[in-house]
N, C-alpha and C. Protein backbone atom coordinates (compact mmCIF):
# COMPACT_ATOMS: atom_id res chain seq x y z
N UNK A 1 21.44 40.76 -2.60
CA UNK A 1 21.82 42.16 -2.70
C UNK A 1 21.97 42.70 -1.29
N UNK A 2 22.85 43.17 -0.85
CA UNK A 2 23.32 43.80 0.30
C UNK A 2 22.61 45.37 0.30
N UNK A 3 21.98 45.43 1.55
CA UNK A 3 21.59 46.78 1.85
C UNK A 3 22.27 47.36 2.72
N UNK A 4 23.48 47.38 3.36
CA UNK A 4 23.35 47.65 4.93
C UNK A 4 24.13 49.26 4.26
N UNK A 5 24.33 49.69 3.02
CA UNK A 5 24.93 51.03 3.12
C UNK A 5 24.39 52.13 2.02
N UNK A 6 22.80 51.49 1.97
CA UNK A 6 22.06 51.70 1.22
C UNK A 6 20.69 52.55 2.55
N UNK A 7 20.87 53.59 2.28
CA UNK A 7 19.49 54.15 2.92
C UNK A 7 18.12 53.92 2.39
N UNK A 8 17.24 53.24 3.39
CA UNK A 8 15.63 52.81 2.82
C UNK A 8 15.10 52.67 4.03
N UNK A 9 13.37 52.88 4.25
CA UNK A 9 13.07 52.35 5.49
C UNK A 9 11.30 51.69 4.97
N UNK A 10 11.87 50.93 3.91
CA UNK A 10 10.62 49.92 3.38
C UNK A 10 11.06 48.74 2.60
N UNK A 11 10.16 47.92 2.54
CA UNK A 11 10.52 46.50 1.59
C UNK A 11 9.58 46.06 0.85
N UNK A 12 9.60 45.60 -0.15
CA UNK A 12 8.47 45.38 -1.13
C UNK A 12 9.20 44.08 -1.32
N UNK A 13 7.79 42.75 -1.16
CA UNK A 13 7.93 41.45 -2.07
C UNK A 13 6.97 41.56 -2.74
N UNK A 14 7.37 40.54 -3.73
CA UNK A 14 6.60 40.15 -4.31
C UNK A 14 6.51 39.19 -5.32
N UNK A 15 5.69 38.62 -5.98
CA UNK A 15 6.32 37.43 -6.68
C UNK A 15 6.63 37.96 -8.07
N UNK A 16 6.58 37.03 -8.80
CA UNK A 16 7.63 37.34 -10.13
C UNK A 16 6.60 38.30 -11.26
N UNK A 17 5.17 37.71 -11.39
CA UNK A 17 4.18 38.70 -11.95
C UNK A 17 3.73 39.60 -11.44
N UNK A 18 4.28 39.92 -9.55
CA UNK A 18 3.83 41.10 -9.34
C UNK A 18 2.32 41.05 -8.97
N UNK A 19 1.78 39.83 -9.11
CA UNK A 19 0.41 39.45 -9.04
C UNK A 19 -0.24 39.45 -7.05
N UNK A 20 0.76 38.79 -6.44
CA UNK A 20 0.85 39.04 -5.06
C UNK A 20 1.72 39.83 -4.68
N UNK A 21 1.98 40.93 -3.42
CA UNK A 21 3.05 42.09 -3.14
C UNK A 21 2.83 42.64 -2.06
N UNK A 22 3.91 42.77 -0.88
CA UNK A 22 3.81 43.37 0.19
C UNK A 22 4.24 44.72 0.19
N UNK A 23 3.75 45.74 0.68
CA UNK A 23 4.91 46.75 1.69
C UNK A 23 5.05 46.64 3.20
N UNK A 24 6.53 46.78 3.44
CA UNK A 24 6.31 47.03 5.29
C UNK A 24 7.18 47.67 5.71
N UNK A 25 7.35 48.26 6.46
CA UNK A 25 8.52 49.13 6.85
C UNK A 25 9.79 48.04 7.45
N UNK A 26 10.70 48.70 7.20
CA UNK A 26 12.47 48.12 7.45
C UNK A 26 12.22 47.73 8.75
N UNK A 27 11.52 48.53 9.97
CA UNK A 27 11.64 47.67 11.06
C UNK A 27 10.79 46.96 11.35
N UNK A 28 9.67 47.07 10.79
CA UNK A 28 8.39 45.58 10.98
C UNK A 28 9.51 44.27 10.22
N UNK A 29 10.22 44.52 9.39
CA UNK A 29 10.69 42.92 8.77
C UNK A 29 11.77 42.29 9.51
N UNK A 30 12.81 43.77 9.97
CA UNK A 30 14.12 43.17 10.18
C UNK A 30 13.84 42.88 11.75
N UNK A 31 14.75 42.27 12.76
CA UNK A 31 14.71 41.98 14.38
C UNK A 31 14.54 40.45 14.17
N UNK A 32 14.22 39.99 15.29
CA UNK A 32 14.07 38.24 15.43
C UNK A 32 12.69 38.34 16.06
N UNK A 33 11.86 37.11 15.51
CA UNK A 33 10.85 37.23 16.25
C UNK A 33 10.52 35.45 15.38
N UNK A 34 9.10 34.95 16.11
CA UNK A 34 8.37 33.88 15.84
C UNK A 34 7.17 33.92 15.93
N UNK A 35 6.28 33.62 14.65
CA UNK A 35 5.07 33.92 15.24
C UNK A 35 4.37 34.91 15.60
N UNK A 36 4.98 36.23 15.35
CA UNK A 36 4.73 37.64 15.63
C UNK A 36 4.47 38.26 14.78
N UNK A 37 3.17 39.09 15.01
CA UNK A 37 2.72 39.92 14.42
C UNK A 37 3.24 41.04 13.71
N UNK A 38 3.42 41.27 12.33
CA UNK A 38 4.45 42.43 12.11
C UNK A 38 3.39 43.08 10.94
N UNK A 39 3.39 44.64 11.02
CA UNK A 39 2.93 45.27 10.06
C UNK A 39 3.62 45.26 8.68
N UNK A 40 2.22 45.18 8.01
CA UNK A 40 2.31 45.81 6.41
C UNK A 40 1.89 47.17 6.27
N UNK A 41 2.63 47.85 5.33
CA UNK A 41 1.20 49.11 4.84
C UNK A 41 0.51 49.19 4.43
N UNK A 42 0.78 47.95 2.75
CA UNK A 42 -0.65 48.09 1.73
C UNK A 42 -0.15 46.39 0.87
N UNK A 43 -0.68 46.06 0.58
CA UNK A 43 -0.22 44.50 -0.23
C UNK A 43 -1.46 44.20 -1.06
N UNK A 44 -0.96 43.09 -1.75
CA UNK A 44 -2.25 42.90 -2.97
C UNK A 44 -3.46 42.31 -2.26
N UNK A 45 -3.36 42.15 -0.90
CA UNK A 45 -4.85 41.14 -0.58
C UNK A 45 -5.53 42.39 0.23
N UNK A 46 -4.81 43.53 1.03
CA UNK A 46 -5.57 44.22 1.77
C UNK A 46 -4.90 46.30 1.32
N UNK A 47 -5.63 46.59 1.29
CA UNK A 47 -5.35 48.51 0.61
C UNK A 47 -5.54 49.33 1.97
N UNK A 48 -4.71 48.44 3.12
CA UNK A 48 -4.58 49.43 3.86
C UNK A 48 -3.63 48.48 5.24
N UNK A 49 -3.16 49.37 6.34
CA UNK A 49 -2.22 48.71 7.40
C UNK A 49 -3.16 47.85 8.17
N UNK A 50 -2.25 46.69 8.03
CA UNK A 50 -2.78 45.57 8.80
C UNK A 50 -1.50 44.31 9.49
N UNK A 51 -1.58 43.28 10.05
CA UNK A 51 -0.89 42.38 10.78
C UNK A 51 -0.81 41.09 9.98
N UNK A 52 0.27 40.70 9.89
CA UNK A 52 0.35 39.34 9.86
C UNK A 52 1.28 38.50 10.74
N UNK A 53 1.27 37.46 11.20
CA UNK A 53 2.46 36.41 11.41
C UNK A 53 3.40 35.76 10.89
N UNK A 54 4.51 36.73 10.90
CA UNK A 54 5.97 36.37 10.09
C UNK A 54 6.54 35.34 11.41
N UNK A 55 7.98 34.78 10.50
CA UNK A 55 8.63 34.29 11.10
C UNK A 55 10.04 34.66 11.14
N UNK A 56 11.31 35.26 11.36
CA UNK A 56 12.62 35.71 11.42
C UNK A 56 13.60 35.12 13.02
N UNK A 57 13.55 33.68 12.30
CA UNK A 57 14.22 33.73 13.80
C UNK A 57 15.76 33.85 13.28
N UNK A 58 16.50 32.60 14.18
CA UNK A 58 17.83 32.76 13.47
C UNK A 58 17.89 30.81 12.82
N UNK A 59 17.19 31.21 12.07
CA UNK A 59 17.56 29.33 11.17
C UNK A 59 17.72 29.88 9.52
N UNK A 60 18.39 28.79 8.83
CA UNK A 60 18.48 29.15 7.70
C UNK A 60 17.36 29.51 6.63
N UNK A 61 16.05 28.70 7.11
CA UNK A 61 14.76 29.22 5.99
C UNK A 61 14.55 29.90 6.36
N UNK A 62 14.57 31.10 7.74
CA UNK A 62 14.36 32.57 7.59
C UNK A 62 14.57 33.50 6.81
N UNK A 63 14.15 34.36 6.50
CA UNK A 63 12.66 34.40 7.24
C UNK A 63 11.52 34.19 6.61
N UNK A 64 10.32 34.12 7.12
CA UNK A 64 9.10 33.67 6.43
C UNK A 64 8.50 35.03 6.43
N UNK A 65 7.66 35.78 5.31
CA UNK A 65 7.27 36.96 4.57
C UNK A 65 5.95 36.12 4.17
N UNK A 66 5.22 36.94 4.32
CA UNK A 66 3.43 36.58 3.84
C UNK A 66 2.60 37.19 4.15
N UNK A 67 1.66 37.27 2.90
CA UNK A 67 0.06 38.16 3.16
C UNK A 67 -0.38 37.86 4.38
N UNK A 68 -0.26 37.06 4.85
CA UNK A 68 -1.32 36.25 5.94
C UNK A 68 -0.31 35.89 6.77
N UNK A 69 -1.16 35.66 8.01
CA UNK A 69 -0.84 34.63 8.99
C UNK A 69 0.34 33.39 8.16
N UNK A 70 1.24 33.19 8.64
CA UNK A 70 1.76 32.15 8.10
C UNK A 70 1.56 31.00 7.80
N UNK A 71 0.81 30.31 9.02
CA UNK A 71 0.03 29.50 8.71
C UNK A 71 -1.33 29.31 7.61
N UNK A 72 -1.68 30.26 7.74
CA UNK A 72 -3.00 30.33 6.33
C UNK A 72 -2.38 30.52 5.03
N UNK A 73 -1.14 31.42 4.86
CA UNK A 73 -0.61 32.15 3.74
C UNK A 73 -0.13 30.19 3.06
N UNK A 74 0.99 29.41 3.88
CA UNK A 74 1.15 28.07 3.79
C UNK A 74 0.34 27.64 2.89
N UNK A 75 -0.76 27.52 3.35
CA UNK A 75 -1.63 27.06 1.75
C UNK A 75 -2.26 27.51 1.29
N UNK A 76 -2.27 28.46 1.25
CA UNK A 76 -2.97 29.93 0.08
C UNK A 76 -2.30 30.44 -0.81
N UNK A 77 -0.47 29.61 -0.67
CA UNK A 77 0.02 30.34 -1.62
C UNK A 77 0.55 31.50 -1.22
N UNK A 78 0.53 32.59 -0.50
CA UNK A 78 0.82 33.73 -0.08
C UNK A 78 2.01 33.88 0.59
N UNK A 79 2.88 33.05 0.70
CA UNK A 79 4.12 33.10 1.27
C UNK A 79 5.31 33.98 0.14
N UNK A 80 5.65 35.07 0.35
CA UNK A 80 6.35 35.68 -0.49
C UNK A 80 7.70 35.90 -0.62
N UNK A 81 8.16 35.39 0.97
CA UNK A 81 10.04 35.46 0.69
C UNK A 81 10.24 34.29 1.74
């Protein structure tokens, strides 16, 4: 689904039951980065703003979205987009 002519300045994942779920603002997700810390507002593991380590570079499995650190989220399951 194309956003670019759609006004929003948040993103919600989440998986299909809704059971795990992020919020973060449009510019914590979108830009290029590795390994960098990007805010959430509220998600199913923490009820308030906190950091994780996404990944958005420019490769095709970008980008990586997760509760966690990427690395921890990896096998916790918590990887959400």
């Amino acid at each position: 689904v194309r956003f670019d002519a759609t006004p929003f300045n948040q993103f919600m994942f989440a998986t299909g039951d809704c059971k795990k779920w992020l919020i973060a603002k449009r510019w914590s997700v979108m830009g290029w980065y590795a390994n960098s810390p990007r805010w959430i507002e509220r998600s199913s593991f923490k009820n308030r703003r906190y950091t994780a380590r996404w990944y958005r570079r420019k490769r095709p499995e970008d980008p990586w979205i997760s509760l966690e650190d990427h690395g921890r989220s990896w096998n916790r399951g918590g990887i959400l987009y």
